[in-house]
C-alpha atoms as a PDB file:
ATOM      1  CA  UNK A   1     -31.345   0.275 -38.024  1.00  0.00           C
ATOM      2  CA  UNK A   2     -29.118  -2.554 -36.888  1.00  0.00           C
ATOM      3  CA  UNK A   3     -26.068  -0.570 -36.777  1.00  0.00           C
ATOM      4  CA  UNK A   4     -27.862   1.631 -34.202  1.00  0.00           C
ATOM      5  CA  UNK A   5     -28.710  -1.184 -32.096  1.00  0.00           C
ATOM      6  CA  UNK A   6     -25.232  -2.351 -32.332  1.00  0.00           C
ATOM      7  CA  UNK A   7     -24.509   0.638 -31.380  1.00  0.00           C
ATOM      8  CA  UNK A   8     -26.759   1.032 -28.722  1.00  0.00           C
ATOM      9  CA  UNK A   9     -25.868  -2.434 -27.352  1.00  0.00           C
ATOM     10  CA  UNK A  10     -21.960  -1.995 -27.084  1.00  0.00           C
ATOM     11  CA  UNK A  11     -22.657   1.803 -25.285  1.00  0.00           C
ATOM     12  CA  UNK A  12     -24.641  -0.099 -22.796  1.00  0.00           C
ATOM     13  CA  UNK A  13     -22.133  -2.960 -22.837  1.00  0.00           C
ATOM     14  CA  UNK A  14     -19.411  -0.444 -21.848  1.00  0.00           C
ATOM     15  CA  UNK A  15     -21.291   1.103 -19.151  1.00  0.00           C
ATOM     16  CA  UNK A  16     -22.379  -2.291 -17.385  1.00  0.00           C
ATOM     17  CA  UNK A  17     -18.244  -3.009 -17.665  1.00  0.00           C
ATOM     18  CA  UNK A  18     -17.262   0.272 -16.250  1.00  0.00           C
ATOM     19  CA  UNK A  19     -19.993  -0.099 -13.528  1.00  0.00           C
ATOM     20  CA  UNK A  20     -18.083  -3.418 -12.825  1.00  0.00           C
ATOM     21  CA  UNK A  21     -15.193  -1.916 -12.739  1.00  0.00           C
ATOM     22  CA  UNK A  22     -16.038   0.978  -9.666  1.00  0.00           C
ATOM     23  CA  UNK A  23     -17.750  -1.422  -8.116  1.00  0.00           C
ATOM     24  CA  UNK A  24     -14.669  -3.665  -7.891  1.00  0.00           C
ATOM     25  CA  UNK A  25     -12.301  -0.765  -7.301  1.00  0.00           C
ATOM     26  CA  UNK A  26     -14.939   0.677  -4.426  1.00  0.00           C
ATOM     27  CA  UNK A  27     -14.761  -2.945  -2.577  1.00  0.00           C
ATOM     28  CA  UNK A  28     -10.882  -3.368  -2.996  1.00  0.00           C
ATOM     29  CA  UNK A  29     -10.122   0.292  -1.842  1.00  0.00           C
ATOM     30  CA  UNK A  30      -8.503   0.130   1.292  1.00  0.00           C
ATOM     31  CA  UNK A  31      -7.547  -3.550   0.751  1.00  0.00           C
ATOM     32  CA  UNK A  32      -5.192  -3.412  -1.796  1.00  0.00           C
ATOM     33  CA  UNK A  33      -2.848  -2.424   0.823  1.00  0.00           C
ATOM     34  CA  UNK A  34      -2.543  -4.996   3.047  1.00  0.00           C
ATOM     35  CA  UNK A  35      -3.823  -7.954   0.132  1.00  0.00           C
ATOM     36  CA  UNK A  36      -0.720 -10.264  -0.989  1.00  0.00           C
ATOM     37  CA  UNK A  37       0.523 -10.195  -3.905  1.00  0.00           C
ATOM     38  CA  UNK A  38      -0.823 -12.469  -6.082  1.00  0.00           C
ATOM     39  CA  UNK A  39      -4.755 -11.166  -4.845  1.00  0.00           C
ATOM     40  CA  UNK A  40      -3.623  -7.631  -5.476  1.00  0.00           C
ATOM     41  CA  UNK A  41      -2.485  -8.673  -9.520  1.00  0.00           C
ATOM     42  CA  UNK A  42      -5.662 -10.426  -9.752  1.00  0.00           C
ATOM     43  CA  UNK A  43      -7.328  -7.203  -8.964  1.00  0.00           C
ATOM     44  CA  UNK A  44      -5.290  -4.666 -11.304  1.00  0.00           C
ATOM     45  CA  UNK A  45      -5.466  -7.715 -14.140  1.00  0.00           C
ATOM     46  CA  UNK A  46      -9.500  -7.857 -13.985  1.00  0.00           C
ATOM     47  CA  UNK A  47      -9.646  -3.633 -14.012  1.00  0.00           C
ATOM     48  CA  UNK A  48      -7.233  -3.331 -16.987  1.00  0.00           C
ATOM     49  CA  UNK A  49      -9.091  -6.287 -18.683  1.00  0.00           C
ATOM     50  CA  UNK A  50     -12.177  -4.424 -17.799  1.00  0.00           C
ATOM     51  CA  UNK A  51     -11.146  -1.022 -18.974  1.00  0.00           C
ATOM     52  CA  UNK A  52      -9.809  -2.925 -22.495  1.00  0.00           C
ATOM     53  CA  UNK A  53     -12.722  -4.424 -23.030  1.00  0.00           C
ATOM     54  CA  UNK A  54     -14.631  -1.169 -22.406  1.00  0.00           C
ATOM     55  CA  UNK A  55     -12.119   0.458 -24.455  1.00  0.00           C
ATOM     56  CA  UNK A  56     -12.596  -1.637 -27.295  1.00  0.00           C
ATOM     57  CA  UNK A  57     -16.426  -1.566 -27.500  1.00  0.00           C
ATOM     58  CA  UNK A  58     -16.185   2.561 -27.514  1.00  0.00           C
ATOM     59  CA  UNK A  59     -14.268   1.987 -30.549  1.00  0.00           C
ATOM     60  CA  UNK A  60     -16.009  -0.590 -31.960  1.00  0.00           C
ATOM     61  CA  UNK A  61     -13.221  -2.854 -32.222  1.00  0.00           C
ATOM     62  CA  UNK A  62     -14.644  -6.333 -33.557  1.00  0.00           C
ATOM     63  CA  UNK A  63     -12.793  -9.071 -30.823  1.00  0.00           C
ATOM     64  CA  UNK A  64     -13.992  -7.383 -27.927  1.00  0.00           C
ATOM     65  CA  UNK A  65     -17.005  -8.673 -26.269  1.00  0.00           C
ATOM     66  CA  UNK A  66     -18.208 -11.554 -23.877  1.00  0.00           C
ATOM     67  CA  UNK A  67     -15.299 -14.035 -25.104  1.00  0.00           C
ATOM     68  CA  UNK A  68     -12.586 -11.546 -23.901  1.00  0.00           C
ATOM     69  CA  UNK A  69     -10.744 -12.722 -27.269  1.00  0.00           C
ATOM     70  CA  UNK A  70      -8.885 -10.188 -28.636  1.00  0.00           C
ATOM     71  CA  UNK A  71      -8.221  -7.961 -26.126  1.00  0.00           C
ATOM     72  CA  UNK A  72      -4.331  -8.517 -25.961  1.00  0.00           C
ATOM     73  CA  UNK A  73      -4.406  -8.302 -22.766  1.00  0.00           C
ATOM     74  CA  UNK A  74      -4.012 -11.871 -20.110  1.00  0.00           C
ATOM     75  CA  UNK A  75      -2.703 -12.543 -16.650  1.00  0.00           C
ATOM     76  CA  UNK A  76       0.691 -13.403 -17.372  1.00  0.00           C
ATOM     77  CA  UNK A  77       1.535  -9.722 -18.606  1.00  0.00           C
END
């Protein structure tokens, strides 16, 4: 029973992120182009974060989550 709600929780988890995600990518579309730099890194670093995160809850990956620890992922990369 609890592993189902874990389960449960991380699939709806993973949507909410990848909801995040299009939303983000919907709003910067079009600006990416013409953004500097550093506001257009900021951008691809949150998505990939994003994605990772959503990634790792699929797979159940213990790390992931609301901390963002684990992820191997950070802005300097």
């Amino acid at each position: 029973m609890r592993q189902a709600m874990d389960t449960a929780l991380r699939e709806r988890f993973q949507r909410e992120l990848r909801a995040i995600a299009a939303t983000i990518r919907a709003d910067a579309d079009g600006r990416l182009d013409r953004a500097e730099p550093g506001w257009r890194s900021g951008v691809e670093w949150a998505l990939l974060w994003i994605e990772n995160t959503a990634s790792q809850l699929a797979e159940g990956e213990p790390g992931a989550g609301a901390g963002g620890r684990g992820q191997g992922v950070s802005p300097e990369q």
